[in-house]
PDB file of N, CA and C in Angstrom:
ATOM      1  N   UNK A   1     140.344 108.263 102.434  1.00  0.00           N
ATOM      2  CA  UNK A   1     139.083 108.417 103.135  1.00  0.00           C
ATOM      3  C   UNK A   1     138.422 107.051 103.268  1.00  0.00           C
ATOM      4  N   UNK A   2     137.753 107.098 104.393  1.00  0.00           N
ATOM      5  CA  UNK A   2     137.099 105.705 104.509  1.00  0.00           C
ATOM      6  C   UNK A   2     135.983 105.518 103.245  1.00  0.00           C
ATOM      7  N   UNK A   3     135.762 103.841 103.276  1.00  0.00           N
ATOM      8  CA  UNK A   3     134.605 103.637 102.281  1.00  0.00           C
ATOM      9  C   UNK A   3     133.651 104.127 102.751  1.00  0.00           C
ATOM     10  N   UNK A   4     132.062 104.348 102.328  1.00  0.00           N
ATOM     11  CA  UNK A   4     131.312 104.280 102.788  1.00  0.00           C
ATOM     12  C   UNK A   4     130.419 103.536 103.006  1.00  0.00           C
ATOM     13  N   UNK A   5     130.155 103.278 104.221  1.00  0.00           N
ATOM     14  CA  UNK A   5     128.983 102.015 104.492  1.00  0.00           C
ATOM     15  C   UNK A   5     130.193 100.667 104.901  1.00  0.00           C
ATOM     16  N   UNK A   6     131.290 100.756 104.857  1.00  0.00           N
ATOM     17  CA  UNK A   6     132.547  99.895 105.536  1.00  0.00           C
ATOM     18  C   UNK A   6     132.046  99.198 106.538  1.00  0.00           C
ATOM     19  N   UNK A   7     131.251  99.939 107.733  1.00  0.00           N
ATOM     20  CA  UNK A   7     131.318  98.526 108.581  1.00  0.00           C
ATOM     21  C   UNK A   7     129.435  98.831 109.047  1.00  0.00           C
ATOM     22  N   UNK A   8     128.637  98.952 108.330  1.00  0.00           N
ATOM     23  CA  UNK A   8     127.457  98.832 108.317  1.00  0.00           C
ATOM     24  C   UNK A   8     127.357  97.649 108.976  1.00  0.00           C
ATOM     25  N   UNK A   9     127.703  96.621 109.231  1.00  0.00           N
ATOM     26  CA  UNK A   9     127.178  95.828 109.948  1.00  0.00           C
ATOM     27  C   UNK A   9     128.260  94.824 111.106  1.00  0.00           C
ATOM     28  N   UNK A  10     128.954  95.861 111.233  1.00  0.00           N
ATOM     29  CA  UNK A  10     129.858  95.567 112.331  1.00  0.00           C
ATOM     30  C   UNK A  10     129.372  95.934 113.617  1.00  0.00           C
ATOM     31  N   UNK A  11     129.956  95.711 114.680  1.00  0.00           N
ATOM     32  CA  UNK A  11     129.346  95.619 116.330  1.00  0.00           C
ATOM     33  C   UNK A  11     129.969  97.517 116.314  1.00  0.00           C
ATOM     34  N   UNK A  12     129.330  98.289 116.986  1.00  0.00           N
ATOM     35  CA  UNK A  12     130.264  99.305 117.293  1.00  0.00           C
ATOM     36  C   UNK A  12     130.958  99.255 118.113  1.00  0.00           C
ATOM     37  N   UNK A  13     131.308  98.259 119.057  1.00  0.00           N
ATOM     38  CA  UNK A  13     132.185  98.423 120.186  1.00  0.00           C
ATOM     39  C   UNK A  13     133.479  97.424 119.632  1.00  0.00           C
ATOM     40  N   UNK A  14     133.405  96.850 118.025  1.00  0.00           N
ATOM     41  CA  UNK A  14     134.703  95.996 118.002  1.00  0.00           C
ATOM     42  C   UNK A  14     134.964  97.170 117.006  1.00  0.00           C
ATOM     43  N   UNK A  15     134.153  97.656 116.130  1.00  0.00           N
ATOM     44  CA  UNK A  15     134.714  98.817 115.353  1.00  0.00           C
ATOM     45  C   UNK A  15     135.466 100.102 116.179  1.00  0.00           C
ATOM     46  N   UNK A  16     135.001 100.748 117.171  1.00  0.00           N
ATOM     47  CA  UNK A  16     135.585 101.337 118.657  1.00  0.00           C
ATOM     48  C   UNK A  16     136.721 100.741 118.650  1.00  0.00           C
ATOM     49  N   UNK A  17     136.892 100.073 118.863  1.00  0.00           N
ATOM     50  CA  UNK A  17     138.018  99.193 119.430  1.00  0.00           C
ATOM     51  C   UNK A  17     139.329  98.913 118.663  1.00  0.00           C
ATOM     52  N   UNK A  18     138.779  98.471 117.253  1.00  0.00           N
ATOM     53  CA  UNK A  18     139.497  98.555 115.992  1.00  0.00           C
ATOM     54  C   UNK A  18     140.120  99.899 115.817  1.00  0.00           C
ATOM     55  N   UNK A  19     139.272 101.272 115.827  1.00  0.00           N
ATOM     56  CA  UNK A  19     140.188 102.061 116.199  1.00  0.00           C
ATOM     57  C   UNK A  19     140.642 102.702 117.154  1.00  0.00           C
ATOM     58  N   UNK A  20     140.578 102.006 118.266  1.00  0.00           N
ATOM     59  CA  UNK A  20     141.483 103.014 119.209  1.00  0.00           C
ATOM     60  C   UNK A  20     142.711 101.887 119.776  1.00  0.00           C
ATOM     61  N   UNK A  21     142.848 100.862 119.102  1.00  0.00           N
ATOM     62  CA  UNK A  21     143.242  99.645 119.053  1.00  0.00           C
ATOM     63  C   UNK A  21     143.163  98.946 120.658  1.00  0.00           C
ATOM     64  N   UNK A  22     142.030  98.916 120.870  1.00  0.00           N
ATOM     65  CA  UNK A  22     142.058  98.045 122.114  1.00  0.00           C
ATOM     66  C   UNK A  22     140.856  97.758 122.562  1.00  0.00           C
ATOM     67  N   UNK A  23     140.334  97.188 123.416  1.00  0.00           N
ATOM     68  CA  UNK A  23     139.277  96.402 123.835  1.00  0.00           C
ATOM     69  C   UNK A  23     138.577  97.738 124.545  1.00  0.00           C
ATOM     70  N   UNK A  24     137.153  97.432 124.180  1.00  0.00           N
ATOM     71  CA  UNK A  24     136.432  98.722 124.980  1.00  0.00           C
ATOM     72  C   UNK A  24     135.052  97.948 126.119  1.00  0.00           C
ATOM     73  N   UNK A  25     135.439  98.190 127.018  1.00  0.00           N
ATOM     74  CA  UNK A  25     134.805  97.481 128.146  1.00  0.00           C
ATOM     75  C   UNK A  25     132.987  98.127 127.496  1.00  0.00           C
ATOM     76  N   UNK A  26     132.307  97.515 128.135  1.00  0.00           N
ATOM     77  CA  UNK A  26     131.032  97.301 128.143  1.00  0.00           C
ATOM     78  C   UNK A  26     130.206  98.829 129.068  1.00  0.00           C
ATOM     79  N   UNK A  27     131.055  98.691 130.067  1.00  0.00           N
ATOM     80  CA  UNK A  27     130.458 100.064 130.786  1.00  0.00           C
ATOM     81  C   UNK A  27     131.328 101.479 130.430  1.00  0.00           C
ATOM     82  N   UNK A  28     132.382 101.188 129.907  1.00  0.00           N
ATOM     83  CA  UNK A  28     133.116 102.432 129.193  1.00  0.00           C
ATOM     84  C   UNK A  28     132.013 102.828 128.085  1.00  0.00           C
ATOM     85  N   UNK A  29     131.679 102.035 127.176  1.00  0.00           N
ATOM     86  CA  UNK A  29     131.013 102.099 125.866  1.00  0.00           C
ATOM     87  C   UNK A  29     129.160 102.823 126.454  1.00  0.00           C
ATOM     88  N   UNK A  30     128.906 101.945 127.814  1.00  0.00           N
ATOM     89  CA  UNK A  30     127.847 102.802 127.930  1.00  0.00           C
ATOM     90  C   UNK A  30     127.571 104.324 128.352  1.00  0.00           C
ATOM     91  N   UNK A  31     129.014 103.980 128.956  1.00  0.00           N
ATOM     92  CA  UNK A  31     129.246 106.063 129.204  1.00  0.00           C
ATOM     93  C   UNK A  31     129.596 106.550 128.024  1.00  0.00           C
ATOM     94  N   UNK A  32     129.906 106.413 126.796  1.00  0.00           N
ATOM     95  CA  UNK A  32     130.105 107.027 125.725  1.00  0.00           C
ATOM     96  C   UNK A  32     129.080 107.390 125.849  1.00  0.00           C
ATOM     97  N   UNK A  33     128.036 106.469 125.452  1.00  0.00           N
ATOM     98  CA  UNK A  33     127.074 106.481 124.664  1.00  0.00           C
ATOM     99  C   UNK A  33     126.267 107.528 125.284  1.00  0.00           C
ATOM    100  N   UNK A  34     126.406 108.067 126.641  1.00  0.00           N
ATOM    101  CA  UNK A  34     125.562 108.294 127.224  1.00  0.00           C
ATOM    102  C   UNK A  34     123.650 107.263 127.621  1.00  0.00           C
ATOM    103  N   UNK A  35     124.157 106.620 128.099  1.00  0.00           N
ATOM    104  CA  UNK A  35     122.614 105.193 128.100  1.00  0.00           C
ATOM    105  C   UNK A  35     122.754 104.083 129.202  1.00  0.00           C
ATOM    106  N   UNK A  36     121.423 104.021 129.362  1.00  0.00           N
ATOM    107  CA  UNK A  36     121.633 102.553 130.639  1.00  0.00           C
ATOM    108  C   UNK A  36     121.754 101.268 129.728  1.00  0.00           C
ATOM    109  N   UNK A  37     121.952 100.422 130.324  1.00  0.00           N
ATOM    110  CA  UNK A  37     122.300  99.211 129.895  1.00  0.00           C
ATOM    111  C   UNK A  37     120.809  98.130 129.236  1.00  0.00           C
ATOM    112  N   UNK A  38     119.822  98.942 129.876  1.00  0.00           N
ATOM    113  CA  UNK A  38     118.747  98.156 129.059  1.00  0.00           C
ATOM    114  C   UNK A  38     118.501  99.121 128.039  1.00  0.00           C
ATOM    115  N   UNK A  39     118.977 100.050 127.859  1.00  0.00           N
ATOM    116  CA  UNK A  39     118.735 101.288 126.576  1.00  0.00           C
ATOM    117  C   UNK A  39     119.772 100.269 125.350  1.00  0.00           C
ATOM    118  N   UNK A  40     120.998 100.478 125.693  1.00  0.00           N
ATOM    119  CA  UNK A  40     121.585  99.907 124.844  1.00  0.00           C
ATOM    120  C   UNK A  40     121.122  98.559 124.493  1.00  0.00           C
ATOM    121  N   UNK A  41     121.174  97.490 124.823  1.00  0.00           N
ATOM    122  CA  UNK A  41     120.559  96.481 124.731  1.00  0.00           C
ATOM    123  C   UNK A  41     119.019  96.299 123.518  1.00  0.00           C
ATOM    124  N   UNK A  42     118.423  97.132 123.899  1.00  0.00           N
ATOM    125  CA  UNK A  42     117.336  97.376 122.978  1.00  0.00           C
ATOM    126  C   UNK A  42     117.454  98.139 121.888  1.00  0.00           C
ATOM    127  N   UNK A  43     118.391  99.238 121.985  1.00  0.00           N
ATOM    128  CA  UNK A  43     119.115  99.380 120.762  1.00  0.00           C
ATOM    129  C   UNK A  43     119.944  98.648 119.824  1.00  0.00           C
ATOM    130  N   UNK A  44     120.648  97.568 120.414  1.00  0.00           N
ATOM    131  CA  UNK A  44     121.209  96.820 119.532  1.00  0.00           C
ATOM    132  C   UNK A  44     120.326  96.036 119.105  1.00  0.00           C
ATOM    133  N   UNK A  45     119.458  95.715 119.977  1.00  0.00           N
ATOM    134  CA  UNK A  45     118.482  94.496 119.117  1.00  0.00           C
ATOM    135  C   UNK A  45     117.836  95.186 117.893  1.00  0.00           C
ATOM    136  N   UNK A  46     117.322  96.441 118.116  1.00  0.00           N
ATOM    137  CA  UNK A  46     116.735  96.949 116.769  1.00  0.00           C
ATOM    138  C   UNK A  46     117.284  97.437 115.976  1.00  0.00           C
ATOM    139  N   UNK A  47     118.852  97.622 116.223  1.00  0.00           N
ATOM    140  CA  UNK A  47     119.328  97.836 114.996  1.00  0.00           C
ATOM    141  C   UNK A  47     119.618  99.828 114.916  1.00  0.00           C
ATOM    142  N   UNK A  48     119.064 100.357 116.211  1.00  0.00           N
ATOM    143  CA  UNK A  48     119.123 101.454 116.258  1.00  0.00           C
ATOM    144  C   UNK A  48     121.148 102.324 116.838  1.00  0.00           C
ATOM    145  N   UNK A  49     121.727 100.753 117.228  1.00  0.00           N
ATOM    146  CA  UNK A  49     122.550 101.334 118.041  1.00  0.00           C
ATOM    147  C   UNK A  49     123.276 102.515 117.055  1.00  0.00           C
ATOM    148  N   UNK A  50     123.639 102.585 116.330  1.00  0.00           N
ATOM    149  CA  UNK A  50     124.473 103.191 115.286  1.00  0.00           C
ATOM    150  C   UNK A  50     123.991 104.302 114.572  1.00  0.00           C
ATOM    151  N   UNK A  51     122.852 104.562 115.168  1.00  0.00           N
ATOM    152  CA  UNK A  51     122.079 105.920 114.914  1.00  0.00           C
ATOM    153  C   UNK A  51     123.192 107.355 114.809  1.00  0.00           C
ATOM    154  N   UNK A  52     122.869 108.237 114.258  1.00  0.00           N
ATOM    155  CA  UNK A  52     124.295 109.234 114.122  1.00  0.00           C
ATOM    156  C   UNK A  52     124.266 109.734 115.399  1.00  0.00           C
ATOM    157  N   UNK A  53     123.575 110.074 116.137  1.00  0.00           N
ATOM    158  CA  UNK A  53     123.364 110.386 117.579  1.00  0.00           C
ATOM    159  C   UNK A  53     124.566 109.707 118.678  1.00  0.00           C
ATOM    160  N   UNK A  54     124.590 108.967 118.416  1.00  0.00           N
ATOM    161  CA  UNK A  54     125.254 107.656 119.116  1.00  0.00           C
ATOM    162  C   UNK A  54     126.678 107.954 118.809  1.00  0.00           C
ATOM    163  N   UNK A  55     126.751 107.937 117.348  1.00  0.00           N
ATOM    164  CA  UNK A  55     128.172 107.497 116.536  1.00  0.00           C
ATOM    165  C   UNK A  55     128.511 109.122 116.990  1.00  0.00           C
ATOM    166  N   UNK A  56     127.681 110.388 117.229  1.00  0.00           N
ATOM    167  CA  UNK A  56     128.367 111.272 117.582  1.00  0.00           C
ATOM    168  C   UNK A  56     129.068 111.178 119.171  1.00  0.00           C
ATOM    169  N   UNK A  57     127.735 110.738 120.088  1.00  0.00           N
ATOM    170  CA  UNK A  57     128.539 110.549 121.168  1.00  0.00           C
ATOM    171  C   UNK A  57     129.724 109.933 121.427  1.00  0.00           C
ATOM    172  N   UNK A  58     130.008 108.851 120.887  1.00  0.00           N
ATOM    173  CA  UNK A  58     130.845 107.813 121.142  1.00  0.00           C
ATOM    174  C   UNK A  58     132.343 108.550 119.823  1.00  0.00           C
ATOM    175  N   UNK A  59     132.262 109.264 119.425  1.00  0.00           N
ATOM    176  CA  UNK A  59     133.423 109.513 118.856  1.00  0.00           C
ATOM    177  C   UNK A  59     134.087 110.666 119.938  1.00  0.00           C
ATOM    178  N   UNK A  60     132.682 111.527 119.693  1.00  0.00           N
ATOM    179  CA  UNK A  60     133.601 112.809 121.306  1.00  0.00           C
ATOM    180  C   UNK A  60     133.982 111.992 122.785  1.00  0.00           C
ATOM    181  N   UNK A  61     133.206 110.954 123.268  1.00  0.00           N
ATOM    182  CA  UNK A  61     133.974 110.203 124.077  1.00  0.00           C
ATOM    183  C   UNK A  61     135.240 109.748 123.671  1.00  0.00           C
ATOM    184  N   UNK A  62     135.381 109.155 122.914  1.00  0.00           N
ATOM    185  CA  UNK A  62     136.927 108.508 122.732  1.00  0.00           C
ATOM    186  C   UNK A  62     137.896 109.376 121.843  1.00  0.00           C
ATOM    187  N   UNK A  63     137.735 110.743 121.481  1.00  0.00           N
ATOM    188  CA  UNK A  63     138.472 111.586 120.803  1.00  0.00           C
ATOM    189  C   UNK A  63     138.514 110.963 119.192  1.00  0.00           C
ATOM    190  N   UNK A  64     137.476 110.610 119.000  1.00  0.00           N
ATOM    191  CA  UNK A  64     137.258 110.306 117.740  1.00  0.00           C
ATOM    192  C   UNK A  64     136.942 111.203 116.123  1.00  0.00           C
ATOM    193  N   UNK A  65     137.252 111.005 115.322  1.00  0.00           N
ATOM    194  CA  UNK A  65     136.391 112.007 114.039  1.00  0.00           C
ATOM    195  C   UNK A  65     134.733 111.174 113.725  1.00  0.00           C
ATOM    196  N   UNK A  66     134.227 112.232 113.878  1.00  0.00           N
ATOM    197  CA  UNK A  66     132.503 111.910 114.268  1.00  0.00           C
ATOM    198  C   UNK A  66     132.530 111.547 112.560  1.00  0.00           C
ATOM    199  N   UNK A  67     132.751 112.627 111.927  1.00  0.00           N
ATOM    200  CA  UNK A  67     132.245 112.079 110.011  1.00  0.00           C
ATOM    201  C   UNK A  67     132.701 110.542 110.151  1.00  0.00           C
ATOM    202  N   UNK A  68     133.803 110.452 110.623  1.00  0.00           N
ATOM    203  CA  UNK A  68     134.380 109.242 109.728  1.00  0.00           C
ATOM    204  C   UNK A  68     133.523 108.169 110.278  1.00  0.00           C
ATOM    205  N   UNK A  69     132.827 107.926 111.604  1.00  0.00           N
ATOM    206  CA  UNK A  69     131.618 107.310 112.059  1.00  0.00           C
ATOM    207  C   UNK A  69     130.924 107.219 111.340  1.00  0.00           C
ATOM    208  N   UNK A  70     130.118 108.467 110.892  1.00  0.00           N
ATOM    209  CA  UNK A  70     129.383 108.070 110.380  1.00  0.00           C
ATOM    210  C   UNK A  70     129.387 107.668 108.708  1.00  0.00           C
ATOM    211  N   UNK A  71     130.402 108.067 108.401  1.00  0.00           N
ATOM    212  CA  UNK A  71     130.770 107.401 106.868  1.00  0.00           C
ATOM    213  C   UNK A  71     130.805 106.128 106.795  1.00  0.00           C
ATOM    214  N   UNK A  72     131.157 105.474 108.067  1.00  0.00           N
ATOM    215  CA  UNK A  72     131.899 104.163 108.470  1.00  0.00           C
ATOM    216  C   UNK A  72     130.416 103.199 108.314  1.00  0.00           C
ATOM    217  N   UNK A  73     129.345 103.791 108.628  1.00  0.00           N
ATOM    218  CA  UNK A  73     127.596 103.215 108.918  1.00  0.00           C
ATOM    219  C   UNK A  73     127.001 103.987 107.921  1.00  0.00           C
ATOM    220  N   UNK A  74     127.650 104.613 106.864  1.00  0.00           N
ATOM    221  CA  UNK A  74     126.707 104.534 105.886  1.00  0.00           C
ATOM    222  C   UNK A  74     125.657 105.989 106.085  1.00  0.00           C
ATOM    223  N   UNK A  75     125.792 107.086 106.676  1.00  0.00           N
ATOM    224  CA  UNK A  75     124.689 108.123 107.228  1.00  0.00           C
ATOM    225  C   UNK A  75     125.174 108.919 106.597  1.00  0.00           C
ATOM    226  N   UNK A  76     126.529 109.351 105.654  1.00  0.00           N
ATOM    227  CA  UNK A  76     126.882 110.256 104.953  1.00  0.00           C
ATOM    228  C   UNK A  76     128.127 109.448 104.149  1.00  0.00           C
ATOM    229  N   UNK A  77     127.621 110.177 103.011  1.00  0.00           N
ATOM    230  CA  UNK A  77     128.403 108.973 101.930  1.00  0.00           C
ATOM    231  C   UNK A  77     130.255 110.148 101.679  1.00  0.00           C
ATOM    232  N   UNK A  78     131.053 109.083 101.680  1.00  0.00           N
ATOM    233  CA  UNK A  78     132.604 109.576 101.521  1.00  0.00           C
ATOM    234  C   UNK A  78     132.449 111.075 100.415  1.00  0.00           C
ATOM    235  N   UNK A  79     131.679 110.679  99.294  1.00  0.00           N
ATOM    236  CA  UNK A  79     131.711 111.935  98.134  1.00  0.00           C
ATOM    237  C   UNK A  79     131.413 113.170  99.249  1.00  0.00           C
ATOM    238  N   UNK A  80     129.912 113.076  99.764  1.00  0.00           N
ATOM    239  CA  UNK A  80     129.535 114.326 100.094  1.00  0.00           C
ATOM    240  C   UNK A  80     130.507 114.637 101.058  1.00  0.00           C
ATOM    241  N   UNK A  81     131.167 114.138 102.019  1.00  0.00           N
ATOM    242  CA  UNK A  81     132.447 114.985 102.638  1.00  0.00           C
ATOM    243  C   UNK A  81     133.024 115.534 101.954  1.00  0.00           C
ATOM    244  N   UNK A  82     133.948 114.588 100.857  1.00  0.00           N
ATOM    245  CA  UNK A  82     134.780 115.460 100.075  1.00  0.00           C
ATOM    246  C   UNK A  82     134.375 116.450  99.279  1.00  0.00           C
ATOM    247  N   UNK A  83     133.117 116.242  98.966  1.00  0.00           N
ATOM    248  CA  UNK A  83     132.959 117.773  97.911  1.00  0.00           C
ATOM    249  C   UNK A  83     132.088 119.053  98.774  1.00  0.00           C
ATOM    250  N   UNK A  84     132.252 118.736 100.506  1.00  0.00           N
ATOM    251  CA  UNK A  84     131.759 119.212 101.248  1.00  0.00           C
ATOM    252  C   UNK A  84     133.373 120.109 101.495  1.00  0.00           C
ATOM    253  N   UNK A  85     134.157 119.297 102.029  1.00  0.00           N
ATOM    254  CA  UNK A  85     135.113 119.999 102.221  1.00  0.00           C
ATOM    255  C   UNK A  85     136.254 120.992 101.121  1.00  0.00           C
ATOM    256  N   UNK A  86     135.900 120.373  99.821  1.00  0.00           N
ATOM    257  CA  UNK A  86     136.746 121.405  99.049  1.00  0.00           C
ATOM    258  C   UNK A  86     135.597 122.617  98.616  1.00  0.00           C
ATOM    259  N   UNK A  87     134.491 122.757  99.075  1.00  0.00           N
ATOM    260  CA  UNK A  87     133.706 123.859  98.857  1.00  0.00           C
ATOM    261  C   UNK A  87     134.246 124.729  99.882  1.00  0.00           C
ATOM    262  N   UNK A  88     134.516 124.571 101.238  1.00  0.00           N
ATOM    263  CA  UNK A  88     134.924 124.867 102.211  1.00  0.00           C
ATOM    264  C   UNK A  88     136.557 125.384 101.919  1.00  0.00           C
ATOM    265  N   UNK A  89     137.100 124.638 101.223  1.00  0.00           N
ATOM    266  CA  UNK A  89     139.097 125.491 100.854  1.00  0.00           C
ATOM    267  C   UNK A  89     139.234 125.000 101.512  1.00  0.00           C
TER     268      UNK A  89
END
């Protein structure tokens, strides 16, 4: 399972990229995201881009696992999955 909080301060579009192993264009990433380009922009400046909102969109865009997003930024820590999922069987 991923660490948690792993890439807290990584770009999301090189972390994107990292896993889907390839370069993720700028206007691909804003259709994930669902957002205009001065939305994003002001989100990255504040630090909001990585909001779970986001990390959800952008995983169902690219056929991604949304937890592991957000495990990846720190919004749900690795334990509570796992003792989320063996409550679950």
């Amino acid at each position: 399972m991923t660490v948690t909080g792993v890439d807290v301060d990584r770009d999301l579009a090189v972390v994107l990229g990292y896993l889907l192993r390839r370069k993720i264009r700028q206007t691909e990433l804003l259709q994930a995201l669902k957002m205009s380009k001065s939305t994003y922009f002001e989100q990255r400046k504040t630090g909001k881009l990585t909001q779970p909102n986001n990390l959800i969109n952008a995983a169902d865009a690219f056929g991604l696992n949304a937890v592991d997003l957000l495990v990846r930024y720190a919004h749900v820590r690795a334990e509570a999955v796992s003792e989320c999922a063996a409550q679950w069987g």
